[in-house]
C-alpha atoms as a PDB file:
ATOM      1  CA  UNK A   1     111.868  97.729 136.543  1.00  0.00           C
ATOM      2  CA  UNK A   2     113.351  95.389 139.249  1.00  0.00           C
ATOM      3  CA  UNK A   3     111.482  93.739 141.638  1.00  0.00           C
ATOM      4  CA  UNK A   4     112.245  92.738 145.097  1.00  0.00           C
ATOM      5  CA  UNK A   5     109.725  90.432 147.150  1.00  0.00           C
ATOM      6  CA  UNK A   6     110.028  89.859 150.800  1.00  0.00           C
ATOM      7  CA  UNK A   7     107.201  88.828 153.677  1.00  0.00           C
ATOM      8  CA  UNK A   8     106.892  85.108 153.179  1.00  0.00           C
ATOM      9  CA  UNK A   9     107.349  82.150 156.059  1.00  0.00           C
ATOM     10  CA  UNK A  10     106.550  79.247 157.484  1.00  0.00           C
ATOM     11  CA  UNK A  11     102.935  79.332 158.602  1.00  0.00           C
ATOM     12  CA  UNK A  12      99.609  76.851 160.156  1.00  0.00           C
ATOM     13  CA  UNK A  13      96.873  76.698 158.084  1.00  0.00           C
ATOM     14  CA  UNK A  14      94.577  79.087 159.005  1.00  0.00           C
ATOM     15  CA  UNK A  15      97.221  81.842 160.087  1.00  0.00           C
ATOM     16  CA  UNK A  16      97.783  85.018 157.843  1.00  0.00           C
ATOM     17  CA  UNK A  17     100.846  86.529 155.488  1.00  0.00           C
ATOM     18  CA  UNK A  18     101.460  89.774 154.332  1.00  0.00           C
ATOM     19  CA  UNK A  19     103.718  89.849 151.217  1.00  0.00           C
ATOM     20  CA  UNK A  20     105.439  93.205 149.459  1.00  0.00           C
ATOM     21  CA  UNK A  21     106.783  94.196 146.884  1.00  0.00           C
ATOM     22  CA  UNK A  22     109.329  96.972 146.131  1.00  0.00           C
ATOM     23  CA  UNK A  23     109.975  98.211 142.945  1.00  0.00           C
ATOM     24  CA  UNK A  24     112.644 100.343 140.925  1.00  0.00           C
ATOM     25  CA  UNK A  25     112.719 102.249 138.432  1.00  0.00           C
ATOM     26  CA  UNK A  26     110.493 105.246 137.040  1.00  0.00           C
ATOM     27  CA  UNK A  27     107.854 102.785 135.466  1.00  0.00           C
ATOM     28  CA  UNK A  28     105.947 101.214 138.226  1.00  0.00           C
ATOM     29  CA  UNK A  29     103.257 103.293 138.086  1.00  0.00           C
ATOM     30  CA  UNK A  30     102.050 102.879 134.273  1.00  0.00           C
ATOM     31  CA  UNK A  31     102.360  98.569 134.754  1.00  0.00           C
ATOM     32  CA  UNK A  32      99.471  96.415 135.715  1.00  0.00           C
ATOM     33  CA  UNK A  33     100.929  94.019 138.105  1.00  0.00           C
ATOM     34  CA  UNK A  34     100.361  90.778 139.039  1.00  0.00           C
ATOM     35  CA  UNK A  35     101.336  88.212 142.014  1.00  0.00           C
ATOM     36  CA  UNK A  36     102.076  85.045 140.666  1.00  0.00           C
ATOM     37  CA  UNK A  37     103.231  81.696 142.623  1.00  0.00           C
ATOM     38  CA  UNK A  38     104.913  78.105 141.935  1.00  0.00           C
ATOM     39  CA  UNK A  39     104.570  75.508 143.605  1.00  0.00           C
ATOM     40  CA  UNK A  40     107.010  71.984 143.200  1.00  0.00           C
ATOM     41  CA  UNK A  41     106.367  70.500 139.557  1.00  0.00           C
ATOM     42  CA  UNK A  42     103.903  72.599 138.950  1.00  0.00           C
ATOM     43  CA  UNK A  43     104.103  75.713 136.088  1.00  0.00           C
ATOM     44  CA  UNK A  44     103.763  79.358 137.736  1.00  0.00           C
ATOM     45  CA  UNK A  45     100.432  81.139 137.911  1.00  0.00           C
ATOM     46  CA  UNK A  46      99.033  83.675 138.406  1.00  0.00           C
ATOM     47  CA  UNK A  47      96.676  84.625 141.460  1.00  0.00           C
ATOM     48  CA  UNK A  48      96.364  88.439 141.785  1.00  0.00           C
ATOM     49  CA  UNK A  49      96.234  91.298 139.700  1.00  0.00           C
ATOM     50  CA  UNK A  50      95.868  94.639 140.087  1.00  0.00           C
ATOM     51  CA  UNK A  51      95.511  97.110 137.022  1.00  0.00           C
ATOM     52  CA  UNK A  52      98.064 100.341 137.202  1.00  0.00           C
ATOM     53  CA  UNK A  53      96.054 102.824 138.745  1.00  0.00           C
ATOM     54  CA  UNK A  54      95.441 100.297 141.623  1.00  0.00           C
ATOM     55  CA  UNK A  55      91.141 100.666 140.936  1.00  0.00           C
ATOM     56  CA  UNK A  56      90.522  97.211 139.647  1.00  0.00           C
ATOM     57  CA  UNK A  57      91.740  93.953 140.892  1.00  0.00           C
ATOM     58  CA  UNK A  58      91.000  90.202 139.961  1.00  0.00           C
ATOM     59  CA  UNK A  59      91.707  86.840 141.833  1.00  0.00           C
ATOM     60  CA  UNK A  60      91.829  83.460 140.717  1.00  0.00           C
ATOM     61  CA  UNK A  61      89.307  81.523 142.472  1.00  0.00           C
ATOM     62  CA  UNK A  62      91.944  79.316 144.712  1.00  0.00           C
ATOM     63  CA  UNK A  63      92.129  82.880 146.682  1.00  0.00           C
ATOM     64  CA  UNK A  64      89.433  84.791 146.071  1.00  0.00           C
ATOM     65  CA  UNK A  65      87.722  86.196 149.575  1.00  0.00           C
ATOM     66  CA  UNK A  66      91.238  84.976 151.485  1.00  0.00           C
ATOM     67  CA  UNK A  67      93.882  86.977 149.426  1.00  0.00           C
ATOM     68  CA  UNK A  68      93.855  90.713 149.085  1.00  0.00           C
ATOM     69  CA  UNK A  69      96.093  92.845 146.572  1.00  0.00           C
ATOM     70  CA  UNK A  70      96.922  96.445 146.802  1.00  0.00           C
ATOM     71  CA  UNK A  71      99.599  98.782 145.494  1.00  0.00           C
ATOM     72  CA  UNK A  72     101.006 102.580 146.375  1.00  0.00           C
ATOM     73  CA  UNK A  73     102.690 103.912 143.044  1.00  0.00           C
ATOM     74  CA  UNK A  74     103.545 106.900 145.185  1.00  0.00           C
ATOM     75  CA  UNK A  75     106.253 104.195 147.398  1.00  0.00           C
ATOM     76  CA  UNK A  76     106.640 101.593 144.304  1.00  0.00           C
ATOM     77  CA  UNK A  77     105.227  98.827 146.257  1.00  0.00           C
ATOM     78  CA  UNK A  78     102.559  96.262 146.123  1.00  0.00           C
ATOM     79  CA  UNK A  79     101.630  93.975 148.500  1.00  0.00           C
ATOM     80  CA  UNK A  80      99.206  91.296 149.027  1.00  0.00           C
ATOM     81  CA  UNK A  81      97.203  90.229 152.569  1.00  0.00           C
ATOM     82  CA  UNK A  82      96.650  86.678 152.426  1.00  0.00           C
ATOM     83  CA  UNK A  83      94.307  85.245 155.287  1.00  0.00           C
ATOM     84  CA  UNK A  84      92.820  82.013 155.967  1.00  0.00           C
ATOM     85  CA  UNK A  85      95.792  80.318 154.310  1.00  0.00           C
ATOM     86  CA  UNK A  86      95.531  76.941 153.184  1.00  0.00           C
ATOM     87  CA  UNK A  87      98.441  74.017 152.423  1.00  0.00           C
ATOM     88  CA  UNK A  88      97.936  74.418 149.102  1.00  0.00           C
ATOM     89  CA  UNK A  89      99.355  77.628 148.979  1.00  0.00           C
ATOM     90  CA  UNK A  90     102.646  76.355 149.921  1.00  0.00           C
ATOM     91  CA  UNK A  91     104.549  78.230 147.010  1.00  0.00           C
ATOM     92  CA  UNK A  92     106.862  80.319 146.212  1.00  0.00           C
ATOM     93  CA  UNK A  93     105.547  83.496 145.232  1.00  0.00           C
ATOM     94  CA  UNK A  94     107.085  86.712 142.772  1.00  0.00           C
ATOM     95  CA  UNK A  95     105.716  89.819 141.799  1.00  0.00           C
ATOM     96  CA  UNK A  96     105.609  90.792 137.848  1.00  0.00           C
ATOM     97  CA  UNK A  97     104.231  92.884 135.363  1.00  0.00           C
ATOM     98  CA  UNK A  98     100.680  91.995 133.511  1.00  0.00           C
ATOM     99  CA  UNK A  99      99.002  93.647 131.077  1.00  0.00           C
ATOM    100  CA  UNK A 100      96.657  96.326 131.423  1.00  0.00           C
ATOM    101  CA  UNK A 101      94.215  95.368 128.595  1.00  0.00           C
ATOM    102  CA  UNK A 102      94.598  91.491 129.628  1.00  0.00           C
ATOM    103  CA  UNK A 103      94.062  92.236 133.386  1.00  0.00           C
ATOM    104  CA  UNK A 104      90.608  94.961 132.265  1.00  0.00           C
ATOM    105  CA  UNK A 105      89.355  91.631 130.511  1.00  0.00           C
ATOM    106  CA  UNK A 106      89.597  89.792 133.766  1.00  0.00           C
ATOM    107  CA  UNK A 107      87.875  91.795 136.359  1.00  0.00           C
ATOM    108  CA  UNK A 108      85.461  91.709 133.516  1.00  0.00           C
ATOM    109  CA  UNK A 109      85.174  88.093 133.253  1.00  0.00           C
ATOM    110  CA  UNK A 110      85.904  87.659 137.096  1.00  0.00           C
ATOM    111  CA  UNK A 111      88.851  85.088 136.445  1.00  0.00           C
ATOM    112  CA  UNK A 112      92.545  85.094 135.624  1.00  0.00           C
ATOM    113  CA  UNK A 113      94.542  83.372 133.180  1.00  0.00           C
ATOM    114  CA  UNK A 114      98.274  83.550 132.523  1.00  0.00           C
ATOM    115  CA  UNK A 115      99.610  85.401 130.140  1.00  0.00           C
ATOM    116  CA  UNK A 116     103.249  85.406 129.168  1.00  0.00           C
ATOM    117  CA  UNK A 117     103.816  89.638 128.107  1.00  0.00           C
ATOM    118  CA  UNK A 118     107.110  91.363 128.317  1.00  0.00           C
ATOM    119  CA  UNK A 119     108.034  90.084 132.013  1.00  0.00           C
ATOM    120  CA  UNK A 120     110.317  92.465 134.448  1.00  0.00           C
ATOM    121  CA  UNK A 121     113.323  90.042 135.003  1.00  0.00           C
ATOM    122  CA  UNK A 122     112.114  87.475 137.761  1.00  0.00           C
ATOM    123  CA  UNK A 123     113.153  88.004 141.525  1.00  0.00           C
ATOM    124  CA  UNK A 124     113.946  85.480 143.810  1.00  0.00           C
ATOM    125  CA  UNK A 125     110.790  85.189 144.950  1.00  0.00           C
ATOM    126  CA  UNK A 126     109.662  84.682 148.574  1.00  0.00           C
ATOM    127  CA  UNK A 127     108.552  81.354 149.593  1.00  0.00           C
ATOM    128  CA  UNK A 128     105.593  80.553 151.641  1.00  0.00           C
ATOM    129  CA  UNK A 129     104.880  77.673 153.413  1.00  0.00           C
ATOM    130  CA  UNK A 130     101.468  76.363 154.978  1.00  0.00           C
ATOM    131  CA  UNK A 131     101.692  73.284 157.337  1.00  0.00           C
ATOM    132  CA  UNK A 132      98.529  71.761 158.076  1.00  0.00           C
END
């Protein structure tokens, strides 16, 4: 699968950002997927997931109640709604694959952790940027 992620920008704190993603390929649909972000000198996480059938979805708690994730396997997108944003957002941000089982054990537990799997190759990315 190759991923392409678009909708980031320059934004005040406070203001609002609605990231997609657009897929290829003919496996979308069966991957758990994740948004993940890096910020300068700091090692990429991951903030959102969504399992493949789009039912269950998990947040780390930076974003929980601001950030929203949702996919349509039907278009091969995801996207994520993120409100309320803070500076410490400031990232840039990629979609990627997670794992189904890993991603089940998180809404369970109510947190995220990263997990290196079998990563689609990495986009460019989209960069956000929060000024406060």
């Amino acid at each position: 699968v190759q991923l392409v992620e678009s909708g980031g920008g320059l934004v005040q704190a406070g203001g609002s950002l609605r990231l997609s993603c657009a897929a290829s390929g003919n496996t979308f649909s069966y991957n758990a997927m994740g948004w993940y972000r890096q910020a300068p000198g700091k090692q990429r996480e991951l903030v959102a997931a969504i399992t493949s059938g789009g039912g269950s979805t998990v947040y780390a708690d930076s974003v929980k109640g601001r950030f929203t994730i949702s996919r349509d396997n039907a278009k091969k997108t995801m996207s994520q709604q993120m409100n309320r944003l803070k500076p410490e957002d400031t990232a840039v941000y990629y979609c990627n694959i997670a794992d189904e089982a890993s991603v089940e054990t998180m809404v369970m537990r109510g947190e995220v952790f990263f997990e290196s799997v079998d990563f689609a190759s990495w986009g460019q990315g989209t960069q956000v940027t929060v000024s406060s």
